[in-house]
C-alpha atoms as a PDB file:
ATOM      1  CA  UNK A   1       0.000   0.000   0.000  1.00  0.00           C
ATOM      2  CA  UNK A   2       0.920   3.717  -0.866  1.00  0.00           C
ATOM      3  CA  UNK A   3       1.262   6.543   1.243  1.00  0.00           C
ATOM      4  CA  UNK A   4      -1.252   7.820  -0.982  1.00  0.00           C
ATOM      5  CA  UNK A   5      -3.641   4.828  -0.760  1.00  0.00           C
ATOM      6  CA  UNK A   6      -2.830   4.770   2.632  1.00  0.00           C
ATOM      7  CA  UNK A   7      -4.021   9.011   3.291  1.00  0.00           C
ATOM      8  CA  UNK A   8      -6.708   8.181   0.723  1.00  0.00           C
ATOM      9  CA  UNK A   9      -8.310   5.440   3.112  1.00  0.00           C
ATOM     10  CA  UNK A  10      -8.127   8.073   6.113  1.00  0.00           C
ATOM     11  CA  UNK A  11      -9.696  11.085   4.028  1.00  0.00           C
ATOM     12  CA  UNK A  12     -12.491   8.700   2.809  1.00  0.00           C
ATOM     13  CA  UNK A  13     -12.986   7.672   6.557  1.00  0.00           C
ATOM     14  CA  UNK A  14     -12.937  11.303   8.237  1.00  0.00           C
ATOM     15  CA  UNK A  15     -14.866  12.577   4.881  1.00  0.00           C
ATOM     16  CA  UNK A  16     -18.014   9.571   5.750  1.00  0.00           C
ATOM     17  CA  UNK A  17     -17.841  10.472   9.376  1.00  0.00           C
ATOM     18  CA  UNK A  18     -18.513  14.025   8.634  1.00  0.00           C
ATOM     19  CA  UNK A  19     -21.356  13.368   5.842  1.00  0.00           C
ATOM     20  CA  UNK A  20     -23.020  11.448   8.808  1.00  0.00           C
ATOM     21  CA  UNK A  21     -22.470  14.755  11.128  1.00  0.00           C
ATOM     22  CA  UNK A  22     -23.625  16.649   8.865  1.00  0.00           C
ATOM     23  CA  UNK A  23     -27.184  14.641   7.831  1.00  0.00           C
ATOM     24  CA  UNK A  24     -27.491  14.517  11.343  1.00  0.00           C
ATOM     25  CA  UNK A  25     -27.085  18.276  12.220  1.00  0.00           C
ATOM     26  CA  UNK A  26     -29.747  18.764   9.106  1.00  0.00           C
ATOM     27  CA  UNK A  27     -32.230  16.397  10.846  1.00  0.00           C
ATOM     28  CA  UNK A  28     -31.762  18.479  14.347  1.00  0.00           C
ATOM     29  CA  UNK A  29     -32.233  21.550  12.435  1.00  0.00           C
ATOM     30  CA  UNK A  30     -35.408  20.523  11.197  1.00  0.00           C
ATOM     31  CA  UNK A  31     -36.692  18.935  14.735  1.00  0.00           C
ATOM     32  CA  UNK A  32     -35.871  22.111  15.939  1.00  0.00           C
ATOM     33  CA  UNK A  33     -37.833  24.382  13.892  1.00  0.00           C
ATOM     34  CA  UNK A  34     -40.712  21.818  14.350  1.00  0.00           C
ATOM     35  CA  UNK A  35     -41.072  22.061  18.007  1.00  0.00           C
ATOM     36  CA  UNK A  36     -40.077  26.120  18.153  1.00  0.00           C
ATOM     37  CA  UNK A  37     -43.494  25.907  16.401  1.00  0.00           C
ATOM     38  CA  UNK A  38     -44.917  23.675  18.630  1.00  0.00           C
ATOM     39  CA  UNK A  39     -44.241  25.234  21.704  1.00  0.00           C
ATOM     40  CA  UNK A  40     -45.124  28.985  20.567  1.00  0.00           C
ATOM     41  CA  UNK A  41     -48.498  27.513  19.577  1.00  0.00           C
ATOM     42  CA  UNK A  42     -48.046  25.819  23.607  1.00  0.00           C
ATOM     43  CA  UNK A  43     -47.688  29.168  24.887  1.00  0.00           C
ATOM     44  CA  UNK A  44     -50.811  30.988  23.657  1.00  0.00           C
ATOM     45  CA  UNK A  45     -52.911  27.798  24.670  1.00  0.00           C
ATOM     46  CA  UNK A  46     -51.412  28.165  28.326  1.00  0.00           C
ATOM     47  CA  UNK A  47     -52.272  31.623  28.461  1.00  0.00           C
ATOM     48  CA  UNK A  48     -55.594  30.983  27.494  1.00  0.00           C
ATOM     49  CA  UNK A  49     -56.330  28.475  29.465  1.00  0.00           C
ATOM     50  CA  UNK A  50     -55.162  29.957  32.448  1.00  0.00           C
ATOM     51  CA  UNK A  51     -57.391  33.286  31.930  1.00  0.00           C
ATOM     52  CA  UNK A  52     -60.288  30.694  31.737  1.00  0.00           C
ATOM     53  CA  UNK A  53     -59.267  29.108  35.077  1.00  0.00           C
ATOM     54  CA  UNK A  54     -59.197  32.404  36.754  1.00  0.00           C
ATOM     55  CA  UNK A  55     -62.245  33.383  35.114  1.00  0.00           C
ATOM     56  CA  UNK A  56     -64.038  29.955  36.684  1.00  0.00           C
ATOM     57  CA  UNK A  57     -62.813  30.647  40.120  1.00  0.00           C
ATOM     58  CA  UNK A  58     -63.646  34.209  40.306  1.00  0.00           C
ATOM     59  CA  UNK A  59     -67.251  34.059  38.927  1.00  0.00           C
ATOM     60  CA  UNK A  60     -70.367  33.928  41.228  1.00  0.00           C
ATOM     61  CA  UNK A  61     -72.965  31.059  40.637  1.00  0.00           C
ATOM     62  CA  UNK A  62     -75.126  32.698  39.155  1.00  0.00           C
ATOM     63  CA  UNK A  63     -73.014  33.948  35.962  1.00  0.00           C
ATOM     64  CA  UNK A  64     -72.017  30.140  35.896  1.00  0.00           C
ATOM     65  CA  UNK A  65     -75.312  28.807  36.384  1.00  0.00           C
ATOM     66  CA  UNK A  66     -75.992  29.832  31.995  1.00  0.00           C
ATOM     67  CA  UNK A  67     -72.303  29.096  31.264  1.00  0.00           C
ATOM     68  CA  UNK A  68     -70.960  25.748  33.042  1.00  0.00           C
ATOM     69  CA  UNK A  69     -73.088  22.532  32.743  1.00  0.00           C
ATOM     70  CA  UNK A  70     -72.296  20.420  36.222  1.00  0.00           C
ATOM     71  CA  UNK A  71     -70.758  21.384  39.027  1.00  0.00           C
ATOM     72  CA  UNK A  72     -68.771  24.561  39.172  1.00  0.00           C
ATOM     73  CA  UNK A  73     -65.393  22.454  41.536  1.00  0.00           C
ATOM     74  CA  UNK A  74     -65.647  19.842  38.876  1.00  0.00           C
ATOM     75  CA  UNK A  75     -65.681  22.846  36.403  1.00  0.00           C
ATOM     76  CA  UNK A  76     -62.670  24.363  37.582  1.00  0.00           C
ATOM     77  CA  UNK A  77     -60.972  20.761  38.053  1.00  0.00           C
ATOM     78  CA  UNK A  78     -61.473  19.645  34.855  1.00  0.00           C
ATOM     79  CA  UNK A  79     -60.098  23.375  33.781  1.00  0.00           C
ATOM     80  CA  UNK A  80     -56.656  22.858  35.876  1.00  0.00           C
ATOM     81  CA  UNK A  81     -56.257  19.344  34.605  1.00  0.00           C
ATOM     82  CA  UNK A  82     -56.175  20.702  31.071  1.00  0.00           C
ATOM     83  CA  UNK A  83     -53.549  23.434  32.162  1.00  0.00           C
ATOM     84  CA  UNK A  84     -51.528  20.982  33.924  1.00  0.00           C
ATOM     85  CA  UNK A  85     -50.923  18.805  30.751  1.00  0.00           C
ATOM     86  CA  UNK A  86     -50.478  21.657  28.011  1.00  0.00           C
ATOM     87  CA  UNK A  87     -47.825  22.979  31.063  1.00  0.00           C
ATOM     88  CA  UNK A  88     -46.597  19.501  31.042  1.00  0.00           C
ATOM     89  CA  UNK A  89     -46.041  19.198  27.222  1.00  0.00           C
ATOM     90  CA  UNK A  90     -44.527  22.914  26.988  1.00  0.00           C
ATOM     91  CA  UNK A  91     -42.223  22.114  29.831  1.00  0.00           C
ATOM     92  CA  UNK A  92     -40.939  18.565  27.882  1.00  0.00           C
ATOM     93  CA  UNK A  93     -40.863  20.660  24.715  1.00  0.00           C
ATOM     94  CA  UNK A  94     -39.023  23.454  26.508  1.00  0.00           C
ATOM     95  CA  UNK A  95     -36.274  20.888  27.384  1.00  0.00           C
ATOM     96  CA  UNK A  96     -36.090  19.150  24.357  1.00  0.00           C
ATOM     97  CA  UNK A  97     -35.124  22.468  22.832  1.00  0.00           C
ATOM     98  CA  UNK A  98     -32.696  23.535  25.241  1.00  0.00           C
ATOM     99  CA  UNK A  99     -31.362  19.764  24.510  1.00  0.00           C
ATOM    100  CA  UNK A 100     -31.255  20.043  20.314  1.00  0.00           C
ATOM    101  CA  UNK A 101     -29.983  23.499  20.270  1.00  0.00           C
ATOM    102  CA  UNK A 102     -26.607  22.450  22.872  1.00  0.00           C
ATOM    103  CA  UNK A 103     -26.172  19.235  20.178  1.00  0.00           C
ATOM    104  CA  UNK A 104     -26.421  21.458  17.063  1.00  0.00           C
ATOM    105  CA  UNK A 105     -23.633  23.927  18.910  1.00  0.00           C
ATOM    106  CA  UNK A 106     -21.285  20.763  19.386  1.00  0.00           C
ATOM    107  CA  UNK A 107     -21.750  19.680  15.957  1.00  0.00           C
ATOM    108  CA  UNK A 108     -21.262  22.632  14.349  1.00  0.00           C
ATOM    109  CA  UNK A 109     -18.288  22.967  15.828  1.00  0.00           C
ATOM    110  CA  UNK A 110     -17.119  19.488  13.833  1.00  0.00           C
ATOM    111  CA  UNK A 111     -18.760  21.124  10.783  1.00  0.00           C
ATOM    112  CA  UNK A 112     -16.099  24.019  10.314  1.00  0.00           C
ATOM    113  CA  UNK A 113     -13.628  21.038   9.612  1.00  0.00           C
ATOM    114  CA  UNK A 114     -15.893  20.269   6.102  1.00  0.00           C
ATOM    115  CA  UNK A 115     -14.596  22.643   3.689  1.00  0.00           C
ATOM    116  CA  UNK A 116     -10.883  21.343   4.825  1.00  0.00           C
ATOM    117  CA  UNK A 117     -11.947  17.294   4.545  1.00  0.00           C
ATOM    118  CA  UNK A 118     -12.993  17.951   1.226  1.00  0.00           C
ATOM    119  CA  UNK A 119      -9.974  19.984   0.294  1.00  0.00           C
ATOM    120  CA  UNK A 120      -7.919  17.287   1.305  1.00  0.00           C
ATOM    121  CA  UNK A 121      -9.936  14.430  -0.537  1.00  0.00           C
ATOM    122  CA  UNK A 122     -10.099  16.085  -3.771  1.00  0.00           C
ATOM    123  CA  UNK A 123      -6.537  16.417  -3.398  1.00  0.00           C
ATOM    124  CA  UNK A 124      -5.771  12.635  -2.796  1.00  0.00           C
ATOM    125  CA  UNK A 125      -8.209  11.643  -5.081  1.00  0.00           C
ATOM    126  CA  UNK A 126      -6.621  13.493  -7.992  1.00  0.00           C
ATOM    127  CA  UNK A 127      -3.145  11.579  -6.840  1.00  0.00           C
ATOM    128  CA  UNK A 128      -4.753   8.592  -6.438  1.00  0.00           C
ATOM    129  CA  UNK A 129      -5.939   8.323  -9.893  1.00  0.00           C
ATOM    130  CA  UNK A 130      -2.807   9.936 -11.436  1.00  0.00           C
ATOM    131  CA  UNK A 131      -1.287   6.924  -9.508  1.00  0.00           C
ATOM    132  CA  UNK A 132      -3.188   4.693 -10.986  1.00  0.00           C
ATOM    133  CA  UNK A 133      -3.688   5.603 -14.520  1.00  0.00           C
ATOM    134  CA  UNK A 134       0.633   5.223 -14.285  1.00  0.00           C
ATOM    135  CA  UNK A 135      -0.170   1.511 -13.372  1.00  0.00           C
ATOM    136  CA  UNK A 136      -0.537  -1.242 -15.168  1.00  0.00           C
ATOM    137  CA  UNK A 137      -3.536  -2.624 -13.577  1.00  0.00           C
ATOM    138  CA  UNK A 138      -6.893  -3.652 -14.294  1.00  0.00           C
ATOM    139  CA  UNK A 139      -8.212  -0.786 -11.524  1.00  0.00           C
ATOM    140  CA  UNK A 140      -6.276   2.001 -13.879  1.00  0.00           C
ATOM    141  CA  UNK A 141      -6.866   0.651 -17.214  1.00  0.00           C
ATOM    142  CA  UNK A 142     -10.719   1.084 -16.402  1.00  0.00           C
ATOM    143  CA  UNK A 143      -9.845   4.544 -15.251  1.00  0.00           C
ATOM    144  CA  UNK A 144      -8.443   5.591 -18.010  1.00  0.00           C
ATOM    145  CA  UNK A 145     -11.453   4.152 -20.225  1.00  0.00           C
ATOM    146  CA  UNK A 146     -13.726   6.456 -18.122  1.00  0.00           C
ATOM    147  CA  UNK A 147     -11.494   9.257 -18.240  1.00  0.00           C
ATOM    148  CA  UNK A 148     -12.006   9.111 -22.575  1.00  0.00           C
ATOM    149  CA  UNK A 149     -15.142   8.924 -21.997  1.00  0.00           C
ATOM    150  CA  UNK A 150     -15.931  11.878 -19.973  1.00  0.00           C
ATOM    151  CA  UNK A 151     -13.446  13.659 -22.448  1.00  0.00           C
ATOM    152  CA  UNK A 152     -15.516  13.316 -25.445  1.00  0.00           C
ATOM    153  CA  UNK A 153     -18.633  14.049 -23.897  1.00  0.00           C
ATOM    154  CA  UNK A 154     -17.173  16.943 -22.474  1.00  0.00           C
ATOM    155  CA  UNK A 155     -15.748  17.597 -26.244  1.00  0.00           C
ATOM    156  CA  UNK A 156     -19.719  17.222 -27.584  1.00  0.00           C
ATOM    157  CA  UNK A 157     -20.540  19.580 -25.134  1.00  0.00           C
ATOM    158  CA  UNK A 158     -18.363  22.611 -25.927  1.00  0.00           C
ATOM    159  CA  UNK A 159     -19.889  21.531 -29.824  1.00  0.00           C
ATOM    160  CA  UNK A 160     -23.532  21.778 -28.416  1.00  0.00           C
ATOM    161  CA  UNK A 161     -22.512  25.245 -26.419  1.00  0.00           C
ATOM    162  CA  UNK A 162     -20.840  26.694 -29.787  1.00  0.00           C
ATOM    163  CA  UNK A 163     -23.936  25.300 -31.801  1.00  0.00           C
ATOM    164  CA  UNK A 164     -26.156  27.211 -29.756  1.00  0.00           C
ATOM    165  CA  UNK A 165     -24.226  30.624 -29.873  1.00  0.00           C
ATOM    166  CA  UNK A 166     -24.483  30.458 -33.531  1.00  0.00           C
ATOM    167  CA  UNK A 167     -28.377  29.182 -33.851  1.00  0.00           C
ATOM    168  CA  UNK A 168     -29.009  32.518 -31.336  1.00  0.00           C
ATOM    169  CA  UNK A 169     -26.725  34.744 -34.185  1.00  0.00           C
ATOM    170  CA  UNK A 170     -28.245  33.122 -37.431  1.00  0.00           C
ATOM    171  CA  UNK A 171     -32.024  34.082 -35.689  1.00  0.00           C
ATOM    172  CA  UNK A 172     -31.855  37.290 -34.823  1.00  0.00           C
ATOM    173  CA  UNK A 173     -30.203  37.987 -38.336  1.00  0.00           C
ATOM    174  CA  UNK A 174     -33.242  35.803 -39.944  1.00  0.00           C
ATOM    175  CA  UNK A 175     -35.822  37.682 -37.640  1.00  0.00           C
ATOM    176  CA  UNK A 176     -34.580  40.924 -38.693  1.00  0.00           C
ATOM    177  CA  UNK A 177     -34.452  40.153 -42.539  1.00  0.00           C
ATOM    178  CA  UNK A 178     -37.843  38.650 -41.622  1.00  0.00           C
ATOM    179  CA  UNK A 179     -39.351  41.922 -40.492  1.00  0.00           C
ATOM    180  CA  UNK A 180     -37.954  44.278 -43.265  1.00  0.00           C
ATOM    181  CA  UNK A 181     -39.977  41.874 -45.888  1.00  0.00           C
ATOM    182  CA  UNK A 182     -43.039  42.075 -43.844  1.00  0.00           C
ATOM    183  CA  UNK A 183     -42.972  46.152 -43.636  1.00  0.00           C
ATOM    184  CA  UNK A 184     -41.788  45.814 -47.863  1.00  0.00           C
ATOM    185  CA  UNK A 185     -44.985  43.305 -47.725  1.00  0.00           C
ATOM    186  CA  UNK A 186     -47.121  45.831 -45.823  1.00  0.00           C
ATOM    187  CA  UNK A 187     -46.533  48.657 -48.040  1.00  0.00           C
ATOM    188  CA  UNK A 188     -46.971  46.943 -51.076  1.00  0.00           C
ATOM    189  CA  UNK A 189     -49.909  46.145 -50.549  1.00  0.00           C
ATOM    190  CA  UNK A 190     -51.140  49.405 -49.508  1.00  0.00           C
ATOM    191  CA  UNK A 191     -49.031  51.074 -53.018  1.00  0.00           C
ATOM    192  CA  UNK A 192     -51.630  48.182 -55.029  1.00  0.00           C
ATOM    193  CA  UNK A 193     -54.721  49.695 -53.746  1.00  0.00           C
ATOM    194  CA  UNK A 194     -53.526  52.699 -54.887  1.00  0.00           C
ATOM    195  CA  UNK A 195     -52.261  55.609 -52.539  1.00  0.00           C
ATOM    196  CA  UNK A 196     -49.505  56.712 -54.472  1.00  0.00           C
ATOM    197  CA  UNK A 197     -45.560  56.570 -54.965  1.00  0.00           C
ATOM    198  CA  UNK A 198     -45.321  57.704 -51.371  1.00  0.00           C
ATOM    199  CA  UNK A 199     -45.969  53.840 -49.878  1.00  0.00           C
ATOM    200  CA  UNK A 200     -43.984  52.494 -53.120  1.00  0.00           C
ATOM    201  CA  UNK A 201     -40.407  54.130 -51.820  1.00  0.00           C
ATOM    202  CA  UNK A 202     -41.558  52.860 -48.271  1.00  0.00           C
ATOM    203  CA  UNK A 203     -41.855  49.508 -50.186  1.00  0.00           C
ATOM    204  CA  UNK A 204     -38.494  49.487 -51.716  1.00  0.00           C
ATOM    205  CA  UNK A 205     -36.541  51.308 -48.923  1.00  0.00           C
ATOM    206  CA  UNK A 206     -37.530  47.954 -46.573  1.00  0.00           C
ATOM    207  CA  UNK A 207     -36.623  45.976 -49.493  1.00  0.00           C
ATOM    208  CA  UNK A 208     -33.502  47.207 -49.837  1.00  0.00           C
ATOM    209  CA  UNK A 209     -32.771  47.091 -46.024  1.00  0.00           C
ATOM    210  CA  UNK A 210     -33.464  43.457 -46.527  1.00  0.00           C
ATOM    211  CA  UNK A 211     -30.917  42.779 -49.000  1.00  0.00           C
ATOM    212  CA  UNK A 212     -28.090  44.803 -46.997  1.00  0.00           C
ATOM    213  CA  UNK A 213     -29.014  42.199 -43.894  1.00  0.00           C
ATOM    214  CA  UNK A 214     -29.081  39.212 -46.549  1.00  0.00           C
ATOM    215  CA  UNK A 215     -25.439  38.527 -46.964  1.00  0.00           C
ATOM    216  CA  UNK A 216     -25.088  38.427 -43.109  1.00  0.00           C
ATOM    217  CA  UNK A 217     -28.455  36.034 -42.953  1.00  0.00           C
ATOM    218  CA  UNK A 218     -26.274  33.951 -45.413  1.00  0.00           C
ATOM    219  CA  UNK A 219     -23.271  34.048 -43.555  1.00  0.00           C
ATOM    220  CA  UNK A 220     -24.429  32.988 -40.246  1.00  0.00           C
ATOM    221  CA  UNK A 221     -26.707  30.202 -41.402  1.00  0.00           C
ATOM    222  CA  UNK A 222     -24.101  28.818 -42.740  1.00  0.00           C
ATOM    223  CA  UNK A 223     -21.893  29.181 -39.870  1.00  0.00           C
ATOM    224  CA  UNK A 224     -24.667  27.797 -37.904  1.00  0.00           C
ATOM    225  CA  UNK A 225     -24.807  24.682 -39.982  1.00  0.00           C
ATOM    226  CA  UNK A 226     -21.066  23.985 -39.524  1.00  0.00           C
ATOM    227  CA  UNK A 227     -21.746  24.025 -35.949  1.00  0.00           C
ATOM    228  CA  UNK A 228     -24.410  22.082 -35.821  1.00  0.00           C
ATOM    229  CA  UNK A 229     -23.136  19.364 -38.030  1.00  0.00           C
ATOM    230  CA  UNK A 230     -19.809  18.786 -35.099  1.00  0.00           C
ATOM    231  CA  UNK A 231     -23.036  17.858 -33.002  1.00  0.00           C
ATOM    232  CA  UNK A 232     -25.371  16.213 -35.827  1.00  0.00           C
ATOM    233  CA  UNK A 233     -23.151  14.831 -38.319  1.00  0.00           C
ATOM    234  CA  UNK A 234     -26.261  15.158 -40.467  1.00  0.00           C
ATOM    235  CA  UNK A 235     -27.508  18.306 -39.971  1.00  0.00           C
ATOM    236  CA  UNK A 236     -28.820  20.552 -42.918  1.00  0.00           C
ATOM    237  CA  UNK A 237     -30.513  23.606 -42.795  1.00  0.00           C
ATOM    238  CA  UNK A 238     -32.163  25.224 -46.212  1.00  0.00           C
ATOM    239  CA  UNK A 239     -30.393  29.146 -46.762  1.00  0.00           C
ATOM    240  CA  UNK A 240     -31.187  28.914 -49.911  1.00  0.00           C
ATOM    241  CA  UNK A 241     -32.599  32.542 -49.843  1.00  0.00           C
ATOM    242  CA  UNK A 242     -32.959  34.352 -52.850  1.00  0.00           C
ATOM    243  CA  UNK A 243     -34.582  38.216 -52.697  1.00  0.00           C
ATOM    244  CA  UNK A 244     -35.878  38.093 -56.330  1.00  0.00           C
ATOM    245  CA  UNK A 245     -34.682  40.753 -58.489  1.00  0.00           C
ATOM    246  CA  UNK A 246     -37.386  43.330 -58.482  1.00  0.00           C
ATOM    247  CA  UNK A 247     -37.830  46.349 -61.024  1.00  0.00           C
ATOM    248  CA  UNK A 248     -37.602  49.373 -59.008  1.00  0.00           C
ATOM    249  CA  UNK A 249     -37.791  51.591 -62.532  1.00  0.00           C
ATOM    250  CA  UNK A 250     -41.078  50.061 -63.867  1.00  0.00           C
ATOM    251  CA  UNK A 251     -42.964  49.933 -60.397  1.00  0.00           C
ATOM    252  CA  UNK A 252     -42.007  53.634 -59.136  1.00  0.00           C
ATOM    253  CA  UNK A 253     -42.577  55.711 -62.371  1.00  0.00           C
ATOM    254  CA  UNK A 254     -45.426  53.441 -63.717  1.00  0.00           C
ATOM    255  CA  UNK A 255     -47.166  51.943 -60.828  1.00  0.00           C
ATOM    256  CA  UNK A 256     -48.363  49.759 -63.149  1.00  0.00           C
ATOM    257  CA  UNK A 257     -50.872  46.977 -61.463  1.00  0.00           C
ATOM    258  CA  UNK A 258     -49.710  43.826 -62.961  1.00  0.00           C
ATOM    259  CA  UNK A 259     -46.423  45.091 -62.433  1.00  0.00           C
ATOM    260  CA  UNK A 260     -46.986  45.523 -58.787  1.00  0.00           C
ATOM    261  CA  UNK A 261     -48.767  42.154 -58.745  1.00  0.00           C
ATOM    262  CA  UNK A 262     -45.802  40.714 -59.353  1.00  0.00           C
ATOM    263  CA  UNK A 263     -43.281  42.081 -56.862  1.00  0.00           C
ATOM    264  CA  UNK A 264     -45.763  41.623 -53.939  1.00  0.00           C
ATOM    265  CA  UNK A 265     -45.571  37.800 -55.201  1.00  0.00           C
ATOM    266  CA  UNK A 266     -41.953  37.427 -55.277  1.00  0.00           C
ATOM    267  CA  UNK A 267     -41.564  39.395 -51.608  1.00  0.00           C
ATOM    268  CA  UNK A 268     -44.387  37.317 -50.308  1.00  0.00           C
ATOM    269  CA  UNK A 269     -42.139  34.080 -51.756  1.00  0.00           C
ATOM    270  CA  UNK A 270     -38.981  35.515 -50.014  1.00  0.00           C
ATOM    271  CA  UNK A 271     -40.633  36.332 -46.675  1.00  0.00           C
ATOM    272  CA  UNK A 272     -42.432  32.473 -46.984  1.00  0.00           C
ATOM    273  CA  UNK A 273     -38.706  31.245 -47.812  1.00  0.00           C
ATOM    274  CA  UNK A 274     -37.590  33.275 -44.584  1.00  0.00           C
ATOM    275  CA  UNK A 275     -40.138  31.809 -42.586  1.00  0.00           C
ATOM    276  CA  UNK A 276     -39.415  28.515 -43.412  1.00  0.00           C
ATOM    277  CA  UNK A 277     -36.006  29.014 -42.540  1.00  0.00           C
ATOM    278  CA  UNK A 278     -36.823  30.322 -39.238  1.00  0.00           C
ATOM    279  CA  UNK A 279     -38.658  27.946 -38.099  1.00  0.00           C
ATOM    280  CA  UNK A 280     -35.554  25.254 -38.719  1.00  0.00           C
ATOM    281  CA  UNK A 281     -33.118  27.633 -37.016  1.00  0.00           C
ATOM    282  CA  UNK A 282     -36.058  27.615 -34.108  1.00  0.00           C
ATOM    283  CA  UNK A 283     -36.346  23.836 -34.311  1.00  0.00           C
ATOM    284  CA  UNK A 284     -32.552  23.300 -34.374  1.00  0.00           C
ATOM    285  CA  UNK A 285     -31.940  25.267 -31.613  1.00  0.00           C
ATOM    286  CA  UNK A 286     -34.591  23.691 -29.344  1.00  0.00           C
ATOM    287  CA  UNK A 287     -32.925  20.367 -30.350  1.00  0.00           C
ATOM    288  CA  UNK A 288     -29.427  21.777 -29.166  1.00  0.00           C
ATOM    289  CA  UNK A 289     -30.588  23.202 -25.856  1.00  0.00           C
ATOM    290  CA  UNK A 290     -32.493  19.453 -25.052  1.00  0.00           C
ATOM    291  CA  UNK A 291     -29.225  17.440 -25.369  1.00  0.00           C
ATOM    292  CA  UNK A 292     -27.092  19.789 -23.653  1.00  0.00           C
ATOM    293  CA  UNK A 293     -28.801  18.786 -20.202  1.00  0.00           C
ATOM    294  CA  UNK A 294     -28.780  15.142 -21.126  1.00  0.00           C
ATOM    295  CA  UNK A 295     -24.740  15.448 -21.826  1.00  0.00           C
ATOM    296  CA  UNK A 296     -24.394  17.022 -18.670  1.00  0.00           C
ATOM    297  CA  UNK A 297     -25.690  14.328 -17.003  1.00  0.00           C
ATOM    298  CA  UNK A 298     -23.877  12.042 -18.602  1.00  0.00           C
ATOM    299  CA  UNK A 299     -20.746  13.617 -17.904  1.00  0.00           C
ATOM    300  CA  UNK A 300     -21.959  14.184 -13.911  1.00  0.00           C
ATOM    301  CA  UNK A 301     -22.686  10.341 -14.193  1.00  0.00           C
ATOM    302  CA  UNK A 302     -19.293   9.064 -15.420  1.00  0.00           C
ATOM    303  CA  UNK A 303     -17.624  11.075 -13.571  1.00  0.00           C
ATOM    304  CA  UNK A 304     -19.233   9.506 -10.396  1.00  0.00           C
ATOM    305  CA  UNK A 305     -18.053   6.126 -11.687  1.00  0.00           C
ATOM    306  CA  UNK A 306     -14.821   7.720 -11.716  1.00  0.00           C
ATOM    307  CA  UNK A 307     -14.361   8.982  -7.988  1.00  0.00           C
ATOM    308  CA  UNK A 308     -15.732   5.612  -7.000  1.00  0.00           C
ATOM    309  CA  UNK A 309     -13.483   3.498  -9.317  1.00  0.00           C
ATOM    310  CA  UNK A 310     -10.964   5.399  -7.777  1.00  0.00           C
ATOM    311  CA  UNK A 311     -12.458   5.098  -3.723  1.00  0.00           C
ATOM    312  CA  UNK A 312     -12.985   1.587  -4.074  1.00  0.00           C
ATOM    313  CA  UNK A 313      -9.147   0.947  -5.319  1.00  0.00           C
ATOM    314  CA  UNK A 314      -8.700   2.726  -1.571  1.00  0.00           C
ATOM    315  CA  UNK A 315     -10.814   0.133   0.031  1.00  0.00           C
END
């Protein structure tokens, strides 16, 4: 045996003694709270029921005659029989108090030592398994399996964070190309039921806006896409967008119906195009933000198989 192995086994010891202190000190804390609400509800009933005592044994007959059925010395017996045992259960509970609250003082006491257990049992632990990833044994050839493990997943993870910067990017580039065709949309069809060359320029200044975003829509789909395909090796998203070519000449100067017809249809088949594409970026991204929590716990699970690969090589 080690020195290491040999520390290890004392650290896991002290560490499990301390666990228990502290599950223990958690229980007391709870007790406690418990009967501090017992005990205050205790102390209004004793008040109470001593007022009605002294009530009973200062009132004439005659008052009790409507009030008390029986005999008013049974009355008043009865009364200090139920005093004596609420006084009897706030007394116990008064002592059981005292009792958890001098426990929870020792053991907190033992608590302040936590924070330096654990110190000390990461520490060994990372020696330990640095020890035994060196050997040639069966303990640290599984060790080192794990360890590859929770290196890739860990890998897949950074891909899945990455994936999900991008996704955020590529939408709010695709939401705001998304609402310049719906304002170019808008107009145009106010310019077809003819108010003038005033909503036409509207119409064509959001179209225009659109195609300045385009190229960056472009970009960070496809940025997006090369992230998501390290996660999903067969990932696609469509950015094929096209902003069909539209006549600014013939629409502005002529306003001619058909004319205009015909640009609303080719917006209204870029914005459905953008739409679509939205909604897979959307999609996507909800896809990306479900595995990351399931690769977490993957991780959080192999790595437990790891601490106790390397605790029970201390055993």
């Amino acid at each position: 045996m080690t020195e290491i192995h040999r520390d290890l086994k004392e650290a896991l010891l002290e560490r499990r003694q301390l666990q228990k202190v502290d599950m223990h000190f958690a229980d007391l804390t709870s007790r406690l709270k418990k009967e501090i609400k017992e005990i205050n509800l205790l102390s209004k009933l004793l008040k109470k029921e001593e007022i009605d005592l002294e009530k009973l044994e200062s009132a004439g007959i005659r008052a009790l005659f409507h009030k008390i059925l029986g005999d008013k010395e049974k009355q008043i017996e009865k009364e200090r029989q139920q005093y004596l045992q609420t006084a009897l259960k706030y007394n116990a509970l008064s002592k059981s108090i005292d009792l958890i609250e001098y426990e929870k003082n020792l053991l907190e006491k033992k608590l302040d030592r936590i924070s330096v257990v654990e110190q000390r049992y990461e520490h060994l632990i990372k020696l330990r398994e640095k020890e035994l990833l060196g050997s040639d044994t069966e303990a640290g050839r599984a060790l080192l399996a794990l360890s590859k493990k929770i290196d890739i997943r860990h890998i897949e993870l950074k891909d899945i964070d990455e994936a999900i910067v991008a996704g955020n990017e590529a939408l709010n580039y695709v939401r705001t190309l998304e609402k310049q065709l719906q304002k170019a949309k808008n107009w145009g069809q106010w310019d077809t039921y003819g108010n003038g060359s005033g909503s036409s320029w509207l119409k064509h200044q959001a179209v225009d806006k659109a195609r300045e975003v385009l190229h960056r829509v472009r970009h960070s789909l496809l940025n997006f896409q090369k992230e998501l395909s390290d996660v999903y090796e067969d990932a696609y998203i469509d950015i094929n967008l096209r902003m069909e070519k539209i006549d600014r000449f013939v629409d502005i100067f002529f306003d001619n119906l058909i004319t205009d017809w015909i640009v609303q249809q080719k917006i209204k088949k870029a914005l459905d195009n953008v739409l679509n594409t939205k909604e897979q970026v959307i999609y996507a991204l909800k896809k990306l933000k479900e595995e990351g929590p399931l690769v977490e716990a993957e991780i959080a699970n192999l790595e437990a198989q790891r601490e106790q690969a390397i605790v029970d090589s201390a055993s």
